[in-house]
Protein backbone atom coordinates (compact mmCIF):
# COMPACT_ATOMS: atom_id res chain seq x y z
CA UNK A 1 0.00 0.00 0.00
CA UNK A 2 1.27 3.49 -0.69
CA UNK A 3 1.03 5.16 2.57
CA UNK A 4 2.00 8.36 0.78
CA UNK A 5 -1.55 8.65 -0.34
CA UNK A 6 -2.91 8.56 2.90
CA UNK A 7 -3.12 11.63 5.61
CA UNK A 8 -3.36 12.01 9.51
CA UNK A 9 -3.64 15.18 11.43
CA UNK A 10 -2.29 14.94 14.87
CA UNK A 11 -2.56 16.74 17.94
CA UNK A 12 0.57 18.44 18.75
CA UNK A 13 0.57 16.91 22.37
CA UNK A 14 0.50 13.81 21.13
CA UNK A 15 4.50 13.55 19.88
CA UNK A 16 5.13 12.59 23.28
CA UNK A 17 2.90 9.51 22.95
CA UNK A 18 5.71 7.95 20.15
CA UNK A 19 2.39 7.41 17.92
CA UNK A 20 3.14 10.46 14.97
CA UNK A 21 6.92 9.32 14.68
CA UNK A 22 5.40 5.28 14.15
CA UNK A 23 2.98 6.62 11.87
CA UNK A 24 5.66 8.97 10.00
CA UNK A 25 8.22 5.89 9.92
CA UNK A 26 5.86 4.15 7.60
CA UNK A 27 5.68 7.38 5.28
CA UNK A 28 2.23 8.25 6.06
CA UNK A 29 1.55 11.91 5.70
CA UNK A 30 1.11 13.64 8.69
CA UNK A 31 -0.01 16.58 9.39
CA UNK A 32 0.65 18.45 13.54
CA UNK A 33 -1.53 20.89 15.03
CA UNK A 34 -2.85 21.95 17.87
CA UNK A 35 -6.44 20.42 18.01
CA UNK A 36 -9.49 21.74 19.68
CA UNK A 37 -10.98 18.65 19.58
CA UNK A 38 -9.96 15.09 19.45
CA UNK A 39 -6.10 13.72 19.03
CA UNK A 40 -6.17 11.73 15.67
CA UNK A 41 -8.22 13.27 12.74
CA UNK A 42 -8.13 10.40 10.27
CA UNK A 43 -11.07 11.80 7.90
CA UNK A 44 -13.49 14.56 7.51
CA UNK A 45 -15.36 13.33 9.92
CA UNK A 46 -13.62 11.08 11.48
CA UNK A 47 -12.09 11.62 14.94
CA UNK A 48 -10.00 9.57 17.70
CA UNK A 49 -9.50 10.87 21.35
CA UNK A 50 -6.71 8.69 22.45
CA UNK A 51 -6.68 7.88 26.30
CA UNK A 52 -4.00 5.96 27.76
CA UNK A 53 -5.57 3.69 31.46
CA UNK A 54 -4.46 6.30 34.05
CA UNK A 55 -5.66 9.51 32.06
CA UNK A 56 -9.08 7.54 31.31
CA UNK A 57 -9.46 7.03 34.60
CA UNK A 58 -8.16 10.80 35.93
CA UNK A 59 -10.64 12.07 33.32
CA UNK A 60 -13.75 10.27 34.69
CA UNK A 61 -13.01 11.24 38.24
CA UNK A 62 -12.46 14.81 36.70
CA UNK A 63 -15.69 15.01 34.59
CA UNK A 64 -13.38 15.91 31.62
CA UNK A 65 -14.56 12.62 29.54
CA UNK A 66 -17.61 13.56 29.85
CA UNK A 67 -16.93 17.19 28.31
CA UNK A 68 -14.97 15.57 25.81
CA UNK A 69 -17.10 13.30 24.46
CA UNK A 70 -19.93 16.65 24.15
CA UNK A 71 -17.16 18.01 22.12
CA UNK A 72 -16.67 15.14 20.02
CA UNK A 73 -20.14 14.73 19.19
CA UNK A 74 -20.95 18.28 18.56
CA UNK A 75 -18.20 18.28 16.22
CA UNK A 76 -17.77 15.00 14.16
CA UNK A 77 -20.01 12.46 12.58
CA UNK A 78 -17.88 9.42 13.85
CA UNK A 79 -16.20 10.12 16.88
CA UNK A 80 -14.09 7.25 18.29
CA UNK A 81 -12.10 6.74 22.03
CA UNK A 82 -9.20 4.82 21.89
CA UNK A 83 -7.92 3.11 25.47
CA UNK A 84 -4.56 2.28 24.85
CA UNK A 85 -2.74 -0.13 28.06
CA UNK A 86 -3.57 -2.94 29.90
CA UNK A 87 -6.93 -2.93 31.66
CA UNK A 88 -5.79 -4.97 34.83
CA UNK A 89 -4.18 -1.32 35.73
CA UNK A 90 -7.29 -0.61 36.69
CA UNK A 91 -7.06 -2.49 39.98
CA UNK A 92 -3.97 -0.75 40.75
CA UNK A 93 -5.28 2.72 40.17
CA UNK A 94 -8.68 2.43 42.25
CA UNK A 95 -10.41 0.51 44.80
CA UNK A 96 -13.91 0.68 42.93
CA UNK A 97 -13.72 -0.57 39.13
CA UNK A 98 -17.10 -0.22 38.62
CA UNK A 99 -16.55 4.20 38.91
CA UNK A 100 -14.15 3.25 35.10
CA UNK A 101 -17.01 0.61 33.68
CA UNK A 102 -19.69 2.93 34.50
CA UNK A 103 -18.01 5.82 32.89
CA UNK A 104 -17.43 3.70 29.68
CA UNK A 105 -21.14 2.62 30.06
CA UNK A 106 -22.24 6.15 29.57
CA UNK A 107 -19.80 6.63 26.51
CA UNK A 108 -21.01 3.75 24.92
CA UNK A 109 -24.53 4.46 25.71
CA UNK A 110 -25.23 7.71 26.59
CA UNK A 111 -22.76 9.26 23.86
CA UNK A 112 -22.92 6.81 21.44
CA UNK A 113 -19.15 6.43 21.38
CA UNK A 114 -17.38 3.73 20.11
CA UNK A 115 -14.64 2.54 22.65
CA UNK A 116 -11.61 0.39 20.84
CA UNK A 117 -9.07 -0.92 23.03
CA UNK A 118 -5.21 -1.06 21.80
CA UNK A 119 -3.03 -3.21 23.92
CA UNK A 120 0.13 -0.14 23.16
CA UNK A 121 1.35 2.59 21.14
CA UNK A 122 2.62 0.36 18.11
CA UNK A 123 -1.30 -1.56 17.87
CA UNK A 124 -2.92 2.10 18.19
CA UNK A 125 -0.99 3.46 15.29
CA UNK A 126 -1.70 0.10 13.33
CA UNK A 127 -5.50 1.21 13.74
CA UNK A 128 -5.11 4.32 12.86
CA UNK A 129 -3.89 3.23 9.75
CA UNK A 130 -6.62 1.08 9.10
CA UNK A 131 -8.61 4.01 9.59
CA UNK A 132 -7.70 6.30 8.03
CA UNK A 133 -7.16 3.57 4.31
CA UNK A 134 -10.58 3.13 4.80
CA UNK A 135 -12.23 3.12 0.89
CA UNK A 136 -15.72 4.96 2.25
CA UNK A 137 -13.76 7.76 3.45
CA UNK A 138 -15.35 11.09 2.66
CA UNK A 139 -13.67 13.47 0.51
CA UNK A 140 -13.49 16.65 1.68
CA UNK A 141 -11.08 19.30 4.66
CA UNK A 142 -10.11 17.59 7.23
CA UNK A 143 -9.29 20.66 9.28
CA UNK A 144 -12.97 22.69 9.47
CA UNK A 145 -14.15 25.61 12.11
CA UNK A 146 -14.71 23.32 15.34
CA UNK A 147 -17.72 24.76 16.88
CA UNK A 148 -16.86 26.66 20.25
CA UNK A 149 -17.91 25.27 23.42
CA UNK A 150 -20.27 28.25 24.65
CA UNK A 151 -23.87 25.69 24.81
CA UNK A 152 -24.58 26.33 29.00
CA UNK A 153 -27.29 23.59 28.99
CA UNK A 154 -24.32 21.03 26.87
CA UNK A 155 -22.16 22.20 29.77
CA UNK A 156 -24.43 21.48 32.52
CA UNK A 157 -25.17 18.02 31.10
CA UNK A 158 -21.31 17.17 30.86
CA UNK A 159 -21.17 18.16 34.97
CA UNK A 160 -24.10 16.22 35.71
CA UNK A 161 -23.03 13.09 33.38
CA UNK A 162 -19.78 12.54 35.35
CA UNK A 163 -22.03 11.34 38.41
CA UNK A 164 -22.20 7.38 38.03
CA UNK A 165 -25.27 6.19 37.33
CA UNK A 166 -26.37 9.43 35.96
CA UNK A 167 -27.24 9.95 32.55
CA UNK A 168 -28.19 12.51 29.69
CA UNK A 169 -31.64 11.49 30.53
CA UNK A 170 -31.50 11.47 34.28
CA UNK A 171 -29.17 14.82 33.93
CA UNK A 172 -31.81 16.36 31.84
CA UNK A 173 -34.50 15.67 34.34
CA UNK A 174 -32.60 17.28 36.77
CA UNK A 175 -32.12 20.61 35.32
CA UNK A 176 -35.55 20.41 34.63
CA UNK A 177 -36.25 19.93 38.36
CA UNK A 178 -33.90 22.03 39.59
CA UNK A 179 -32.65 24.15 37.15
CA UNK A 180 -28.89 24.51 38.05
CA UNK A 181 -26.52 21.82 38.29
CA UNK A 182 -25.49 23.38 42.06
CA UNK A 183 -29.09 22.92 43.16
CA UNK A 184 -29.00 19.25 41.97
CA UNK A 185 -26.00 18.71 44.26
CA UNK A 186 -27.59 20.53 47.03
CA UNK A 187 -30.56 18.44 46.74
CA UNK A 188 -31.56 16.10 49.49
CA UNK A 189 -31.40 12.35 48.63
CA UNK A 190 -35.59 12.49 49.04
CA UNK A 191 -35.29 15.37 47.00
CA UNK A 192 -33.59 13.35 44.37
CA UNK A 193 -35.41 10.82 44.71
CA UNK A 194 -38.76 12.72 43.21
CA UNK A 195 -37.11 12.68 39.86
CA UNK A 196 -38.88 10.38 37.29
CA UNK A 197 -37.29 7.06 37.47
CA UNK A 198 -34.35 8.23 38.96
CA UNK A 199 -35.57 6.24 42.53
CA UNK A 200 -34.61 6.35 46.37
CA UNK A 201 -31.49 3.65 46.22
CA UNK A 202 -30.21 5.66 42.96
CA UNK A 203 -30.55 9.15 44.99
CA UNK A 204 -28.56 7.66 48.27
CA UNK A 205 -25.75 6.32 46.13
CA UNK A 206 -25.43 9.85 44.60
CA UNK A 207 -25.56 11.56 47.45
CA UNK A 208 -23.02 9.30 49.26
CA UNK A 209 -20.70 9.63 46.34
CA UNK A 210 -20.95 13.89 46.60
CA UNK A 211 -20.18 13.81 50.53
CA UNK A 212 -17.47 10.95 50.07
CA UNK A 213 -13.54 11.58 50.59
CA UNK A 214 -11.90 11.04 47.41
CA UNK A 215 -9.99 7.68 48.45
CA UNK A 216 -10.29 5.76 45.31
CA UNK A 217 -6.82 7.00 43.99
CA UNK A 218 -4.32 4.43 45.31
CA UNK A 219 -0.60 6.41 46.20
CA UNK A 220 1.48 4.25 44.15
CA UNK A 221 5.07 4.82 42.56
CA UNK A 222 5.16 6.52 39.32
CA UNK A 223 5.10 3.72 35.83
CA UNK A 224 6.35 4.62 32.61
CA UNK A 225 3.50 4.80 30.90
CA UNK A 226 2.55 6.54 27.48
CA UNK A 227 0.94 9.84 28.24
């Protein structure tokens, strides 16, 4: 195959992650910038957010995934996460698993994301390849105006989304009910438990999560791991 032919814009941050020099070893054309949106563009509408096993999981307890994947929808037909690494980290990282396979519940369900997991950097570039050779591709810039992040109500339904267990359909019926995300967390757990379908167990597990220490991050030397 002539790689030649073929074209990949890449984040900038993402040199560090040895993917673009892989990709440019084969002679694939790539292309760096610094990317609004998404790490990988790999056709008009075609997007990868790469996420290594410890910034998945930082990015759940953060709420950035969540944010993310809004941005990734907003702005691409096909958006894609890649989790590159070895999932048995996981257990290392923090004490409750089911925080990471809730989160990529919601991507997969909530977001409609596609989540494709790549053992390391050498399998995610092979992917990206694959990709990117792909005969459907559209024609067309890959580089367009990214829409800017300024919808309050997509913003508010990121914040509430990072809760476990929580929704764009539960989050939705809370700003309905209470019309600010910091009401929702004020709420009482009866209050919360009102919501349509959203049910008394559901509302203590919330609440217990909110008024929790964070303790789920085990202290643990630091790995070489891609970034």
């Amino acid at each position: 195959m002539n790689f030649e032919s073929l074209k990949i814009i890449i984040d900038d941050r993402e040199q560090k992650s040895g993917i673009p020099k892989l990709l440019q070893s084969i002679g694939l054309n790539i292309e760096m910038k610094t990317l609004p949106v998404g790490d990988y563009i790999v056709a008009p509408e075609t997007v990868v957010e790469r996420k290594n096993i410890r910034d998945l999981l930082a990015s759940i307890f953060d709420g950035r995934l969540y944010e993310q994947c809004s941005r990734l929808k907003e702005n691409f037909e096909n958006p894609i996460v890649l989790m590159e690494g070895n999932v048995d980290e996981i257990d290392e990282i923090t004490e409750n698993p089911l925080i990471f396979y809730g989160a990529i519940s919601s991507v997969l369900i909530d977001f409609k994301i596609p989540i494709i997991p790549t053992p390391n950097a050498e399998h995610s570039a092979k992917l990206l390849v694959s990709m990117c050779s792909r005969k459907d591709n559209q024609k067309g810039p890959f580089l367009k105006k990214i829409k800017k992040s300024n919808n309050i109500e997509n913003q508010q339904l990121s914040i509430l989304c990072s809760i476990p267990g929580v929704g764009e359909k539960f989050a939705k019926r809370m700003l309905e009910e209470f019309g600010t995300p910091l009401k929702v967390f004020s709420a009482s757990a009866s209050e919360l438990a009102k919501i349509d379908g959203f049910g008394e167990a559901r509302a203590k597990k919330m609440k217990s999560i909110l008024k929790s220490k964070n303790k789920s991050l085990k202290k643990s030397k630091p790995k070489t791991l891609h970034d």
